[in-house]
PDB file of N, CA and C in Angstrom:
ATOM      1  N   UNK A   1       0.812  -1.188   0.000  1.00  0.00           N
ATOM      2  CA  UNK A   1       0.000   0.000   0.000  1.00  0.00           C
ATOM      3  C   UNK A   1       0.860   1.259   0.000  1.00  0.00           C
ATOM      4  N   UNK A   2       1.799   1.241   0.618  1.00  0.00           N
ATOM      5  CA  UNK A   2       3.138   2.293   0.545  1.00  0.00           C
ATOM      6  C   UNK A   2       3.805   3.184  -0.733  1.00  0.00           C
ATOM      7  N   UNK A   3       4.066   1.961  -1.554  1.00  0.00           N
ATOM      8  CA  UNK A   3       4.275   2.348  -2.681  1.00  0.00           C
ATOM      9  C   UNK A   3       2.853   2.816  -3.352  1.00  0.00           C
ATOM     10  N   UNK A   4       1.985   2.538  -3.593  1.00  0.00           N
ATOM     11  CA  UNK A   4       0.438   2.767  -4.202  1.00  0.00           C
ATOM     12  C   UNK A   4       0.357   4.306  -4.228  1.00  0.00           C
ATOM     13  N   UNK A   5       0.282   4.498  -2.564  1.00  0.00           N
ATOM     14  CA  UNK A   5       0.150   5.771  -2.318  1.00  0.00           C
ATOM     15  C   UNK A   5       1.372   7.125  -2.881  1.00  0.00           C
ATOM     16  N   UNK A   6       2.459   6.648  -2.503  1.00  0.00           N
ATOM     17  CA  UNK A   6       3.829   7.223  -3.127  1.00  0.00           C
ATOM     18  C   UNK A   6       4.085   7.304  -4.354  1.00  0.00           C
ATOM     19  N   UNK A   7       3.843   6.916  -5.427  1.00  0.00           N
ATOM     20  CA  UNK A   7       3.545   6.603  -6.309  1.00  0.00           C
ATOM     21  C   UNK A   7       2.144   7.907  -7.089  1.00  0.00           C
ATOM     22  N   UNK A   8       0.873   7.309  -6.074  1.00  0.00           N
ATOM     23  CA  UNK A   8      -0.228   8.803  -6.397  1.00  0.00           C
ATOM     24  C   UNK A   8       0.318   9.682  -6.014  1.00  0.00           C
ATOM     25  N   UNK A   9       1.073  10.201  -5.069  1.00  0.00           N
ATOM     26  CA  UNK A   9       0.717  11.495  -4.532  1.00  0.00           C
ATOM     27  C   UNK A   9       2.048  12.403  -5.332  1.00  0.00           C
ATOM     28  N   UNK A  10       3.343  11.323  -5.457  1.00  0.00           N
ATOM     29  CA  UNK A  10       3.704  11.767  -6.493  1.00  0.00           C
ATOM     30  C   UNK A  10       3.774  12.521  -7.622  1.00  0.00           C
ATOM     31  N   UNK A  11       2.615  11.928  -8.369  1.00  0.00           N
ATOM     32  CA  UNK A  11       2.096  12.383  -9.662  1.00  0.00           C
ATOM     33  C   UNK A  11       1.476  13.680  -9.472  1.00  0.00           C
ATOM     34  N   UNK A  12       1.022  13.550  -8.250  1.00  0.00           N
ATOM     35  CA  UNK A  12      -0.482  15.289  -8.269  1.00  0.00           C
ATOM     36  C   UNK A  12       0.964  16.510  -7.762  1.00  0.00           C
ATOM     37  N   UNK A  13       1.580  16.171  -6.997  1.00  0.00           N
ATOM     38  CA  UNK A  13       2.451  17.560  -6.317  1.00  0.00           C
ATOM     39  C   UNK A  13       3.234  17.724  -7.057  1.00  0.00           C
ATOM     40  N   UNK A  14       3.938  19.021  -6.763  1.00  0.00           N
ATOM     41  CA  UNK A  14       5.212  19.924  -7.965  1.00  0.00           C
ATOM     42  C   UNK A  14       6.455  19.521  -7.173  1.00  0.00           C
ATOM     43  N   UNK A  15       6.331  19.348  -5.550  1.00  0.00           N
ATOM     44  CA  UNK A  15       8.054  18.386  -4.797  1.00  0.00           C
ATOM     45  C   UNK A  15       7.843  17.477  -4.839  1.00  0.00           C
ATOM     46  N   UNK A  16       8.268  16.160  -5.748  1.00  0.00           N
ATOM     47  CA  UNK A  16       7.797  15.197  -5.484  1.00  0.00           C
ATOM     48  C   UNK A  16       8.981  14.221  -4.742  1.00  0.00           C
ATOM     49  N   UNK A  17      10.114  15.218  -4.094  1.00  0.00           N
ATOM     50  CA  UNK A  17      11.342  14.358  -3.728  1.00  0.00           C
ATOM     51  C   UNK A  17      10.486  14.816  -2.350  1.00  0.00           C
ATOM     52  N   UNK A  18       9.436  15.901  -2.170  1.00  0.00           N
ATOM     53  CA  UNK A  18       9.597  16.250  -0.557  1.00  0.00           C
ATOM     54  C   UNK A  18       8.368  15.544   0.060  1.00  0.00           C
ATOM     55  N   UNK A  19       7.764  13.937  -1.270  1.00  0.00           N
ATOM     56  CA  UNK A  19       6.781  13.286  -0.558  1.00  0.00           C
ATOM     57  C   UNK A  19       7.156  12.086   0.416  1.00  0.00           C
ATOM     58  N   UNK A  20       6.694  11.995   1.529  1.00  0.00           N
ATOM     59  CA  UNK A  20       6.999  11.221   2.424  1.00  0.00           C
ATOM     60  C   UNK A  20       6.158  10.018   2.914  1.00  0.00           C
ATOM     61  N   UNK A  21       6.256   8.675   2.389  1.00  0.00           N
ATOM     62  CA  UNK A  21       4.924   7.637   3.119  1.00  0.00           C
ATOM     63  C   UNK A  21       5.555   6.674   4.053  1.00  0.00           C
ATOM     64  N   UNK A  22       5.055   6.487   5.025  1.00  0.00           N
ATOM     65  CA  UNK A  22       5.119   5.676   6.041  1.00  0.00           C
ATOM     66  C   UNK A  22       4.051   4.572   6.112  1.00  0.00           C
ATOM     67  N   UNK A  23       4.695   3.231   6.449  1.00  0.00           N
ATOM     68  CA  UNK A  23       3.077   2.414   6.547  1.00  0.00           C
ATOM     69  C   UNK A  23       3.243   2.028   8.088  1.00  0.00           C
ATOM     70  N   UNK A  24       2.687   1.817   9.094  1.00  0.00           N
ATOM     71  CA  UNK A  24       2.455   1.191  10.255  1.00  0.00           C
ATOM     72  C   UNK A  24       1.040  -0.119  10.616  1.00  0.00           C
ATOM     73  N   UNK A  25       1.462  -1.101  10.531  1.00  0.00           N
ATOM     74  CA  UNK A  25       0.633  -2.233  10.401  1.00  0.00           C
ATOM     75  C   UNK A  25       0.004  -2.348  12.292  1.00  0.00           C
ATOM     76  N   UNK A  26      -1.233  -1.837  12.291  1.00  0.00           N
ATOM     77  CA  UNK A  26      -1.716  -2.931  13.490  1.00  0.00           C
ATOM     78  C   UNK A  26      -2.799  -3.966  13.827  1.00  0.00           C
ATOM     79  N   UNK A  27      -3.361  -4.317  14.246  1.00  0.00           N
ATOM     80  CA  UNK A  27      -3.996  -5.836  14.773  1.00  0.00           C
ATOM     81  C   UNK A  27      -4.632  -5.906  13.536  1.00  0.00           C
ATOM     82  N   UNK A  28      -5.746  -5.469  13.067  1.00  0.00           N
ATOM     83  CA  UNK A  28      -6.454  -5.536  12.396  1.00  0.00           C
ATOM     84  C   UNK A  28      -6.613  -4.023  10.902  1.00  0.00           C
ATOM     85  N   UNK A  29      -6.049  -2.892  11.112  1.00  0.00           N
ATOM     86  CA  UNK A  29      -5.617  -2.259  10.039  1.00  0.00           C
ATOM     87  C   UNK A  29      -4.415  -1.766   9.490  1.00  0.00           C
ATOM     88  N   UNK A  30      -4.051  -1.090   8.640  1.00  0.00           N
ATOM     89  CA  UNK A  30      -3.278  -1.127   8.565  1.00  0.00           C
ATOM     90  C   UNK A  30      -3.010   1.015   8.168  1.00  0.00           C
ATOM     91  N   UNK A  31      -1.995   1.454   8.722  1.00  0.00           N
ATOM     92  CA  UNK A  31      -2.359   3.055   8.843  1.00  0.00           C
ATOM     93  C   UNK A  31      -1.455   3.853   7.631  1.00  0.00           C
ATOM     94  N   UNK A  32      -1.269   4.412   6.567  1.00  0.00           N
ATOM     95  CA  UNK A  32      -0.793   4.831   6.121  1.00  0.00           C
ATOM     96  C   UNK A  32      -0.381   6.187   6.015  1.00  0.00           C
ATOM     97  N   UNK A  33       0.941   6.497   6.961  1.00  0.00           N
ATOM     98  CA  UNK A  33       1.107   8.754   6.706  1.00  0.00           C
ATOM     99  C   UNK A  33       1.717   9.037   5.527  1.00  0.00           C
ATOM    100  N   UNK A  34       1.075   9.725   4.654  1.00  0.00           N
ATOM    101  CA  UNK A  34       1.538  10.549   3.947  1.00  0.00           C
ATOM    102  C   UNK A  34       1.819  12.068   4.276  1.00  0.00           C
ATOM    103  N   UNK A  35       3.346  12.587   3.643  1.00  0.00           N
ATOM    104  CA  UNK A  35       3.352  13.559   3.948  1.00  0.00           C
ATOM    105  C   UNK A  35       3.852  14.492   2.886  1.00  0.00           C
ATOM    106  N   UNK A  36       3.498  15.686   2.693  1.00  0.00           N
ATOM    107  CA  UNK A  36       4.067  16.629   1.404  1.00  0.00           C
ATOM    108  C   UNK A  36       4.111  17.571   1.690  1.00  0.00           C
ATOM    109  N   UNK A  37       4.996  18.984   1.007  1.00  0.00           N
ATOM    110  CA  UNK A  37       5.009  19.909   1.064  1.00  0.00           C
ATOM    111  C   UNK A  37       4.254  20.779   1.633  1.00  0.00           C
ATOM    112  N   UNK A  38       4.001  21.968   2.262  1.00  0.00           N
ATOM    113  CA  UNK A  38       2.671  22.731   2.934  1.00  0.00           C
ATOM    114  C   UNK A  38       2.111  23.250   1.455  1.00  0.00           C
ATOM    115  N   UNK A  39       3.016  23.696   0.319  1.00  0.00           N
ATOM    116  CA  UNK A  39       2.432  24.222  -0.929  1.00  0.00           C
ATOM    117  C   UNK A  39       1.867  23.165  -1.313  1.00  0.00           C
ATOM    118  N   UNK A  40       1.890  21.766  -1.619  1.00  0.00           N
ATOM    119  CA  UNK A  40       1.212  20.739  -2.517  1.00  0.00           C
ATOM    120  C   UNK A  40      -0.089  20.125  -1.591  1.00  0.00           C
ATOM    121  N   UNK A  41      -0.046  20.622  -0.109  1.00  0.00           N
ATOM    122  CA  UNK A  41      -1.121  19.869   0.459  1.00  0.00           C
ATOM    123  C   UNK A  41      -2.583  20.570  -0.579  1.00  0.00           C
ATOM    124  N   UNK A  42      -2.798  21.343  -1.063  1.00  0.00           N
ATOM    125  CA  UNK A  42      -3.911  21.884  -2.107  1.00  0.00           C
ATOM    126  C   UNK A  42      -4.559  20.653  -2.690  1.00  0.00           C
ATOM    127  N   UNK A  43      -3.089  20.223  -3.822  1.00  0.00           N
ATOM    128  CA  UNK A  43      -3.013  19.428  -5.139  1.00  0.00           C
ATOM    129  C   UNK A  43      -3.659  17.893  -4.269  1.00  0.00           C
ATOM    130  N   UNK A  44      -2.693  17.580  -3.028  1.00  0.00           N
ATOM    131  CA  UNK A  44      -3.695  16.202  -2.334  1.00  0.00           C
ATOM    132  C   UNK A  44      -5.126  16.102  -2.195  1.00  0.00           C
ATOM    133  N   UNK A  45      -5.235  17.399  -1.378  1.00  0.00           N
ATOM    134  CA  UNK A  45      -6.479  17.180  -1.111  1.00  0.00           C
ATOM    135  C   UNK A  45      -7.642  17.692  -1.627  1.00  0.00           C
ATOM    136  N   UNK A  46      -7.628  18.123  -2.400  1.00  0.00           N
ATOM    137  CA  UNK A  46      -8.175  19.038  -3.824  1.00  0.00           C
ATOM    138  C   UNK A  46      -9.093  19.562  -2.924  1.00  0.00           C
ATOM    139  N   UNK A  47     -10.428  19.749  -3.968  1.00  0.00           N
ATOM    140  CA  UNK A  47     -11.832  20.534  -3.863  1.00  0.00           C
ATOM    141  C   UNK A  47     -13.120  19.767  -3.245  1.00  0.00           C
ATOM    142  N   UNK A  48     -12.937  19.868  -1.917  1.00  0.00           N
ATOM    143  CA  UNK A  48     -13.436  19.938  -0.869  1.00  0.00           C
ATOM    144  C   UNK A  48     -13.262  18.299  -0.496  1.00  0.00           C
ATOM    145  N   UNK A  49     -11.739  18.145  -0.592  1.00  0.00           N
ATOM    146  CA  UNK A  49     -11.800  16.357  -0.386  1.00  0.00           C
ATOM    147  C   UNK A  49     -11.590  15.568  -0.840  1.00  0.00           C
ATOM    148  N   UNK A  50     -11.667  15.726  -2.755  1.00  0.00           N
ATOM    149  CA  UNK A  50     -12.400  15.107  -3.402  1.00  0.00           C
ATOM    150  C   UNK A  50     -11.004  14.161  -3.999  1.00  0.00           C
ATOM    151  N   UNK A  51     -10.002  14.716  -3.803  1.00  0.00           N
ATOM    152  CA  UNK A  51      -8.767  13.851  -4.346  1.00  0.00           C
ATOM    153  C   UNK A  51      -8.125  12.765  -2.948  1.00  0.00           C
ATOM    154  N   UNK A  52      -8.798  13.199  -1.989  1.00  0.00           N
ATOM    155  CA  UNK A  52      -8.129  12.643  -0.941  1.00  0.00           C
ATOM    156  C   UNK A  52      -9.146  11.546  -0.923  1.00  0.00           C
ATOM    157  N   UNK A  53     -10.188  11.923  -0.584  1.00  0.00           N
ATOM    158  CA  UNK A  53     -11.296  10.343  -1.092  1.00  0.00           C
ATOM    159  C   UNK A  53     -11.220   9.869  -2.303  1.00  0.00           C
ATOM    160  N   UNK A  54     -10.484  10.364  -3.335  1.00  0.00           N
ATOM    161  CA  UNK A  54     -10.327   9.126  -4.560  1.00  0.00           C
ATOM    162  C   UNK A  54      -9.188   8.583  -4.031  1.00  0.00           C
ATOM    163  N   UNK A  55      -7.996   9.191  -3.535  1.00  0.00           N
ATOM    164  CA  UNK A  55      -6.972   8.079  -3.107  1.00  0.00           C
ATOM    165  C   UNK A  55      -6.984   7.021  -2.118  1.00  0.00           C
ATOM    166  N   UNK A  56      -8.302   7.652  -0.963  1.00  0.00           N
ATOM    167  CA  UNK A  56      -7.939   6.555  -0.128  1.00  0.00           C
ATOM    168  C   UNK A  56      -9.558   4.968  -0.752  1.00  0.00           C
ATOM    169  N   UNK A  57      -9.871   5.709  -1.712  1.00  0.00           N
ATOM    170  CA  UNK A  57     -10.788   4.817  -2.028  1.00  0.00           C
ATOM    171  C   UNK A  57     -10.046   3.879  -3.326  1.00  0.00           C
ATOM    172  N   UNK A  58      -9.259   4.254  -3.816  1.00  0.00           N
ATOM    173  CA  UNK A  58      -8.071   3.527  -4.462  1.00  0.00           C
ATOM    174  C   UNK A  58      -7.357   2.130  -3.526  1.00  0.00           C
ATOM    175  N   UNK A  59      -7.034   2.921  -2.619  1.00  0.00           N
ATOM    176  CA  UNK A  59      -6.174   2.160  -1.745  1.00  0.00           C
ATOM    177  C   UNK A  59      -6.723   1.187  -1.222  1.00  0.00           C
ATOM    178  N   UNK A  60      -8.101   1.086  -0.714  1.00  0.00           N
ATOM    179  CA  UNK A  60      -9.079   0.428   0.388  1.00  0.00           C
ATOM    180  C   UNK A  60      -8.926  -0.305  -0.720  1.00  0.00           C
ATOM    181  N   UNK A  61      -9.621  -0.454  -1.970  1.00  0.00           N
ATOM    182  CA  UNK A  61      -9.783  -0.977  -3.530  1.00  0.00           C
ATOM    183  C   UNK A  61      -8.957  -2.624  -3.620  1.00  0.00           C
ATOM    184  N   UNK A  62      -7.372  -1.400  -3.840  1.00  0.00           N
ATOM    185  CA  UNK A  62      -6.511  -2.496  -3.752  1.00  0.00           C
ATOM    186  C   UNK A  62      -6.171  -3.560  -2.185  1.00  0.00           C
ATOM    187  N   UNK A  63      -6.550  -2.951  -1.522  1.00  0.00           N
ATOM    188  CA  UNK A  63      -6.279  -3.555  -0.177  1.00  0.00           C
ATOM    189  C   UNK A  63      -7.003  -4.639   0.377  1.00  0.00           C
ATOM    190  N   UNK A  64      -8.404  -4.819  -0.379  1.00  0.00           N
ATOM    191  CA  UNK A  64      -9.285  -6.445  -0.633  1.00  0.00           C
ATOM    192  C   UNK A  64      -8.584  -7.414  -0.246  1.00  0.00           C
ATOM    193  N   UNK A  65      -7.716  -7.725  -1.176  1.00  0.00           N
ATOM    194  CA  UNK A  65      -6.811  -9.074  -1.188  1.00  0.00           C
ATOM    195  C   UNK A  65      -6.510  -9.272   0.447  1.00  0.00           C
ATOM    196  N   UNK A  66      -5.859  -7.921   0.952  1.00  0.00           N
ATOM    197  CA  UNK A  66      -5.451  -7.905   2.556  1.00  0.00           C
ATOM    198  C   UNK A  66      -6.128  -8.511   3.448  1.00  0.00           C
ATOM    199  N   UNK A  67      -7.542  -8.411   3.687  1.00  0.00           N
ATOM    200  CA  UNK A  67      -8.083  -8.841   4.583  1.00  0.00           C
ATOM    201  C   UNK A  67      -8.474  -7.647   5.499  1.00  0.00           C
ATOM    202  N   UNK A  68      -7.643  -6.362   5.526  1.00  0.00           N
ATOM    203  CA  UNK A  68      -7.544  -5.315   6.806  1.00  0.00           C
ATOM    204  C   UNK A  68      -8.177  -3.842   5.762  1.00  0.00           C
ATOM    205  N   UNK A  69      -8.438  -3.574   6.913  1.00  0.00           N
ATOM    206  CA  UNK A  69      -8.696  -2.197   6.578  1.00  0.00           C
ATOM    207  C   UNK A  69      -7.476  -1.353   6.578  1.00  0.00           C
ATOM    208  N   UNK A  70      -7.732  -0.318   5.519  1.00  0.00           N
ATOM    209  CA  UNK A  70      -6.309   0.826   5.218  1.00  0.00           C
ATOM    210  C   UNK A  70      -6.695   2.103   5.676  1.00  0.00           C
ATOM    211  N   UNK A  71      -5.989   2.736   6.296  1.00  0.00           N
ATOM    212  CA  UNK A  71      -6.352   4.245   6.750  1.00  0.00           C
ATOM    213  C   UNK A  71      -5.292   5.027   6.296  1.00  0.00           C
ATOM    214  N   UNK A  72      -5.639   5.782   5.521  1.00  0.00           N
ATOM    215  CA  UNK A  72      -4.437   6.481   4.771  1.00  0.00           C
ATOM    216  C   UNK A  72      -4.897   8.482   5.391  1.00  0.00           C
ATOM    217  N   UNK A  73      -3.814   8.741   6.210  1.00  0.00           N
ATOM    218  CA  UNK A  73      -3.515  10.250   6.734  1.00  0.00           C
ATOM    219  C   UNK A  73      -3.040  10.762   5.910  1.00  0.00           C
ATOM    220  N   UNK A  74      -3.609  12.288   5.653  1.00  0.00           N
ATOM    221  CA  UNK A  74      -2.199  13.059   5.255  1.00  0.00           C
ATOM    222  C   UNK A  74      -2.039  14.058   6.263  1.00  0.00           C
ATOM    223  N   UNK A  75      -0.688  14.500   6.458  1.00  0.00           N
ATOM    224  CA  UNK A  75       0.177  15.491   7.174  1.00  0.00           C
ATOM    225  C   UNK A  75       0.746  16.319   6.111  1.00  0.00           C
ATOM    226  N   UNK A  76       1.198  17.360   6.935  1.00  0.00           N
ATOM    227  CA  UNK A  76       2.373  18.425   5.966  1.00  0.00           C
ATOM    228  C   UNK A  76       3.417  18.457   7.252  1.00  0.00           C
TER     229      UNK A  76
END
């Protein structure tokens, strides 16, 4: 899921060396931080949300196979 996300968030921001993902696995989900620039947090989380719920609805998507639920944060 690490790469998935690193990979999207990549593509949308203008630093894409200053994106940062972390995964932390516990009992039953699994938590994903993303982190980017204070200028690119815009481009993540677009218009009113709407890019941040396509990514984490991407992610949940691919994350089936898992068994766990994915919670994907973003930070700046």
């Amino acid at each position: 899921m690490k790469e998935l996300v690193e990979v999207i968030a990549k593509a949308l921001v203008d630093n894409p060396e200053s994106v940062v993902v972390t995964e932390t696995e516990k009992e039953k989900a699994i938590v994903v931080d993303l982190k980017v620039a204070p200028s690119d947090m815009g481009k993540v989380i677009g218009k009113s949300g709407r890019i941040a719920k396509s990514i984490r609805t991407v992610v949940s998507a691919a994350a089936t196979k898992t068994d766990k639920k994915v919670i994907v944060e973003i930070d700046n």
